[in-house]
N, C-alpha and C. Protein backbone atom coordinates (compact mmCIF):
# COMPACT_ATOMS: atom_id res chain seq x y z
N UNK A 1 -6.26 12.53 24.04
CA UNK A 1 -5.98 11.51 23.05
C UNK A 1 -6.76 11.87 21.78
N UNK A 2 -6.26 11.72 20.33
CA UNK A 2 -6.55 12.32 19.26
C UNK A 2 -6.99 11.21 18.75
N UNK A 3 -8.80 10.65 18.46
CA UNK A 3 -8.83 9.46 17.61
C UNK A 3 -8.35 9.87 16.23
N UNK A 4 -7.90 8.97 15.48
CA UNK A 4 -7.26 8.67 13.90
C UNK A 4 -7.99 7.76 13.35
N UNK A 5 -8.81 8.22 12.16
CA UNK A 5 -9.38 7.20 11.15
C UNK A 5 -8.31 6.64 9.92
N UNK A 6 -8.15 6.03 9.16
CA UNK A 6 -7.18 6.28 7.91
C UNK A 6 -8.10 5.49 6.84
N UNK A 7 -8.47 6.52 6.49
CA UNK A 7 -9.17 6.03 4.61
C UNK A 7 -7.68 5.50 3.77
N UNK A 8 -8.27 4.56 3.25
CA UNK A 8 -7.25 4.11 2.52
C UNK A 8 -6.48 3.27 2.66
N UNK A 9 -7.21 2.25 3.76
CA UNK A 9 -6.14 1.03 4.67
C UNK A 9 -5.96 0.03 3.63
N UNK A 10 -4.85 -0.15 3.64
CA UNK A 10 -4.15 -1.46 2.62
C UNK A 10 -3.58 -1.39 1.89
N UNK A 11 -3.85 0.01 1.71
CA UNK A 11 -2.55 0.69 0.37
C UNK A 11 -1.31 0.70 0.98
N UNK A 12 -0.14 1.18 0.20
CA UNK A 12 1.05 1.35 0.68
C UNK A 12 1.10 3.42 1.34
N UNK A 13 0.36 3.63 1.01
CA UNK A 13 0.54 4.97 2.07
C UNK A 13 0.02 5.08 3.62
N UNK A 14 -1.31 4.20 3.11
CA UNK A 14 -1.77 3.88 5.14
C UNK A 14 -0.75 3.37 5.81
N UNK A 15 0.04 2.33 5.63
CA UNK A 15 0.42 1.18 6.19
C UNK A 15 1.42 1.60 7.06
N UNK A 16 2.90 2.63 6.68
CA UNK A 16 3.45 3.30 7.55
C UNK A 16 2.83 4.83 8.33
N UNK A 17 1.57 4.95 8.19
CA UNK A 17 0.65 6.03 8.82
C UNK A 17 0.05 5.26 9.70
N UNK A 18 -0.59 4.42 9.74
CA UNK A 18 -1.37 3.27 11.01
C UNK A 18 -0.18 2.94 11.57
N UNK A 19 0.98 2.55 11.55
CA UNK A 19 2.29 2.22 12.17
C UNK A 19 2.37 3.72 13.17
N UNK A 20 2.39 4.96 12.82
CA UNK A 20 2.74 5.93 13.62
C UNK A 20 1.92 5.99 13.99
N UNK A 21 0.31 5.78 14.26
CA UNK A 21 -0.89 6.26 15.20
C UNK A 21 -0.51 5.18 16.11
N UNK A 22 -0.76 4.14 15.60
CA UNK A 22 -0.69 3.38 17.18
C UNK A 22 0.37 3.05 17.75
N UNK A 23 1.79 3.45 17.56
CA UNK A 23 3.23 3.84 18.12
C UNK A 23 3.07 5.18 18.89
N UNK A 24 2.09 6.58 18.23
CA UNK A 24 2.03 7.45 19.00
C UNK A 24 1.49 7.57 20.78
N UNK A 25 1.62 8.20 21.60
CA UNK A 25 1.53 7.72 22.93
C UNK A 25 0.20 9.08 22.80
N UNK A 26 0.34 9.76 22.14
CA UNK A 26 -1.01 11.13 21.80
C UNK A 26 -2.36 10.47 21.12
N UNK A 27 -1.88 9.27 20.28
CA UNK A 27 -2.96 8.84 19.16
C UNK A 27 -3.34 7.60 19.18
N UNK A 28 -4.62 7.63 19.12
CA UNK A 28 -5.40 6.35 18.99
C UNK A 28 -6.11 5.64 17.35
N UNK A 29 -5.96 4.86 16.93
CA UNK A 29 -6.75 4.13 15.94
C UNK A 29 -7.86 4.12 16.06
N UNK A 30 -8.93 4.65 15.38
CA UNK A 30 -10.24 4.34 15.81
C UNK A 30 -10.82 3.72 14.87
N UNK A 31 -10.53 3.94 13.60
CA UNK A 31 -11.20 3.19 12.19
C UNK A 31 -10.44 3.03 11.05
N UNK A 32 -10.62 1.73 10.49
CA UNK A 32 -9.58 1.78 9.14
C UNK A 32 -10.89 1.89 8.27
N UNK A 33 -10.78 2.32 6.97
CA UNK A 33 -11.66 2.44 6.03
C UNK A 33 -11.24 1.98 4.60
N UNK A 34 -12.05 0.84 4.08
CA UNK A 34 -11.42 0.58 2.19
C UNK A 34 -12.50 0.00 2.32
N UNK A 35 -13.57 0.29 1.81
CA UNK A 35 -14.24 -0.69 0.53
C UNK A 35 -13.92 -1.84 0.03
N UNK A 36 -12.76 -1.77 -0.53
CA UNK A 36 -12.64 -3.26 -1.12
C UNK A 36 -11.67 -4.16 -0.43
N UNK A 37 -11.61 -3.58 0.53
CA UNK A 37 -11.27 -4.72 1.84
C UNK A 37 -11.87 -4.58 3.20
N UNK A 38 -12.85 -4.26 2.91
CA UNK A 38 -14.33 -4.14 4.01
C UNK A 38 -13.96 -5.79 4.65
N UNK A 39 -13.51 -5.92 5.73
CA UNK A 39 -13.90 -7.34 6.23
C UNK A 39 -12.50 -7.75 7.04
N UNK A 40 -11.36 -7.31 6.59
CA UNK A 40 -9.94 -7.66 6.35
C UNK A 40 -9.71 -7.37 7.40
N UNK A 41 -8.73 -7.70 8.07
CA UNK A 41 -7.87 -7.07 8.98
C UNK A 41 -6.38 -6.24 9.39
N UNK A 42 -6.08 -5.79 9.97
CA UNK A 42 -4.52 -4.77 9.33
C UNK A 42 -4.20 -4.72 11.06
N UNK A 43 -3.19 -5.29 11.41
CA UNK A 43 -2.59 -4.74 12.77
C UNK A 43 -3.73 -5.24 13.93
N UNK A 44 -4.59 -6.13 13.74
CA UNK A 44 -5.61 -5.97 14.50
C UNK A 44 -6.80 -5.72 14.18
N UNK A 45 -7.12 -4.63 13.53
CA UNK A 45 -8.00 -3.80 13.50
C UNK A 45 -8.98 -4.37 12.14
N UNK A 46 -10.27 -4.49 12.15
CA UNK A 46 -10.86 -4.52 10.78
C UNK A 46 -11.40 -3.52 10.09
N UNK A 47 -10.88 -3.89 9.09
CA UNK A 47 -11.81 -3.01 7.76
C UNK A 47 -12.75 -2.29 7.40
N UNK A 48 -13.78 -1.43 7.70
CA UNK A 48 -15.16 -1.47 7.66
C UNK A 48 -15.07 -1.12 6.09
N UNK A 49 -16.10 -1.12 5.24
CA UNK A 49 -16.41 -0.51 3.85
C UNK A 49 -17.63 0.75 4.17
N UNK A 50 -18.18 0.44 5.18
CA UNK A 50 -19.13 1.79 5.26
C UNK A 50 -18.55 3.33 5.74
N UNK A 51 -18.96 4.12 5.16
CA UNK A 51 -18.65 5.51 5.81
C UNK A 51 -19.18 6.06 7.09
N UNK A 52 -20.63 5.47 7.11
CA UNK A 52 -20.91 6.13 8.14
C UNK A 52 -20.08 5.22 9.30
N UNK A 53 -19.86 3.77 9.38
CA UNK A 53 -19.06 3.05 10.64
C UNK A 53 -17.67 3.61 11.16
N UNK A 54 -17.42 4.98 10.24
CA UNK A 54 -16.19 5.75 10.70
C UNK A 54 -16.24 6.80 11.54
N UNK A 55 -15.61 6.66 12.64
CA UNK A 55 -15.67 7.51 13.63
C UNK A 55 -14.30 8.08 13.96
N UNK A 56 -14.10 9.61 14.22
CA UNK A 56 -12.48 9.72 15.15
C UNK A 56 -12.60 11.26 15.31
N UNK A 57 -11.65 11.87 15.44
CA UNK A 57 -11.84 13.42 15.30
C UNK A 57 -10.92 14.30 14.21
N UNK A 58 -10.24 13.45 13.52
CA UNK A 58 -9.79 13.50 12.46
C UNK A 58 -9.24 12.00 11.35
N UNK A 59 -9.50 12.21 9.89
CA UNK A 59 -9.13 11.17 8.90
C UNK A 59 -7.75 11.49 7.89
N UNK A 60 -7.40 10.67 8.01
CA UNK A 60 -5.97 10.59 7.05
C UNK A 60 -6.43 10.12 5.85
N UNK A 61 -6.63 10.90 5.01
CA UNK A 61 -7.29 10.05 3.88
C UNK A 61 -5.41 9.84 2.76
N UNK A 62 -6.00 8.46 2.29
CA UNK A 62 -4.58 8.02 1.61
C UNK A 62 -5.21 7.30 0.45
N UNK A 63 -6.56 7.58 0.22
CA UNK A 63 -7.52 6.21 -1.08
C UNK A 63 -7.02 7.16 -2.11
N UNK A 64 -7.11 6.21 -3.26
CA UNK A 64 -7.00 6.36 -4.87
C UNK A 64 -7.71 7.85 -5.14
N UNK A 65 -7.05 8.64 -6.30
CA UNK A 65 -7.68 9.77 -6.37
C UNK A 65 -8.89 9.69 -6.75
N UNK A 66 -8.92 8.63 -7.73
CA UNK A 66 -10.38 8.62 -8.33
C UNK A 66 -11.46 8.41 -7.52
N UNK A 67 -11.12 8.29 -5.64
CA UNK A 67 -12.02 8.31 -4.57
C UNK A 67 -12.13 9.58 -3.65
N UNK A 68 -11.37 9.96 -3.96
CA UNK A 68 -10.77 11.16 -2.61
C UNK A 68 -12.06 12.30 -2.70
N UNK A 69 -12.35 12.67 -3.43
CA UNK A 69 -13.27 13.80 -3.59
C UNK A 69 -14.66 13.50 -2.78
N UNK A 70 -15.19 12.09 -2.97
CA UNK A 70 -16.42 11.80 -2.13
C UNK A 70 -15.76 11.14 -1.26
N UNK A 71 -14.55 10.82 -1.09
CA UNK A 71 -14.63 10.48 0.70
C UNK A 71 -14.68 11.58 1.41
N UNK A 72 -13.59 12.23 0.65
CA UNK A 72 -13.69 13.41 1.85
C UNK A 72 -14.97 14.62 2.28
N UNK A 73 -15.99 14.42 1.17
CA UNK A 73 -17.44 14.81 1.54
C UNK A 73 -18.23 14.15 2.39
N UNK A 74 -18.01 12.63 2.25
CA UNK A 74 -18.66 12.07 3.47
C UNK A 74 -17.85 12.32 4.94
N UNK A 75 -16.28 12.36 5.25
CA UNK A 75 -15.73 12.91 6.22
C UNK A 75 -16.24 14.43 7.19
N UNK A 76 -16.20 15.07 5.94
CA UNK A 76 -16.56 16.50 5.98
C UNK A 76 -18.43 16.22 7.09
N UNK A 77 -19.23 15.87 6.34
CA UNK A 77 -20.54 15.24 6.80
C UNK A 77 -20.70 14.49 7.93
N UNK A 78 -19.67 14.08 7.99
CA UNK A 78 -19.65 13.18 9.50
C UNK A 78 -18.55 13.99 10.64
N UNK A 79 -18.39 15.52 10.37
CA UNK A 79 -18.01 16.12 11.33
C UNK A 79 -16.31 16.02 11.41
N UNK A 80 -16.07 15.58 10.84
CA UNK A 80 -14.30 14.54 11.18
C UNK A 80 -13.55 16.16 9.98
């Protein structure tokens, strides 16, 4: 089983990407990630805003460009 993080939950690009992880019978949800809906919920699942509370063995990153560069350094840092 492949955990799945998705940076970028709440946008319109996560939303049908979290639809195929947890429809997949291979893939699991393990963390949604946004900042500015740290708290929220999506399908179940809540929000975290911290980086390090993200865990999986790979991230779908889908956040705003003007984020992408340091998320994906903290990803990178946390092994994912």
């Amino acid at each position: 089983m492949i955990r799945v993080a998705v940076s970028g939950a709440g946008g319109k690009l996560a939303a049908p990407i979290i639809s195929g992880v947890t429809a997949a019978d291979d893939l699991e949800l393990a963390a949604l990630y946004n900042p500015n809906r740290a708290g929220s919920e999506i399908d179940g699942y809540e929000v975290v805003g911290d980086p390090s509370q993200v865990s999986g063995d790979v991230v779908v990153e889908t956040a705003h460009p003007d984020v992408v560069f340091a998320n994906l350094a903290a990803w990178r840092d946390a092994g994912m």
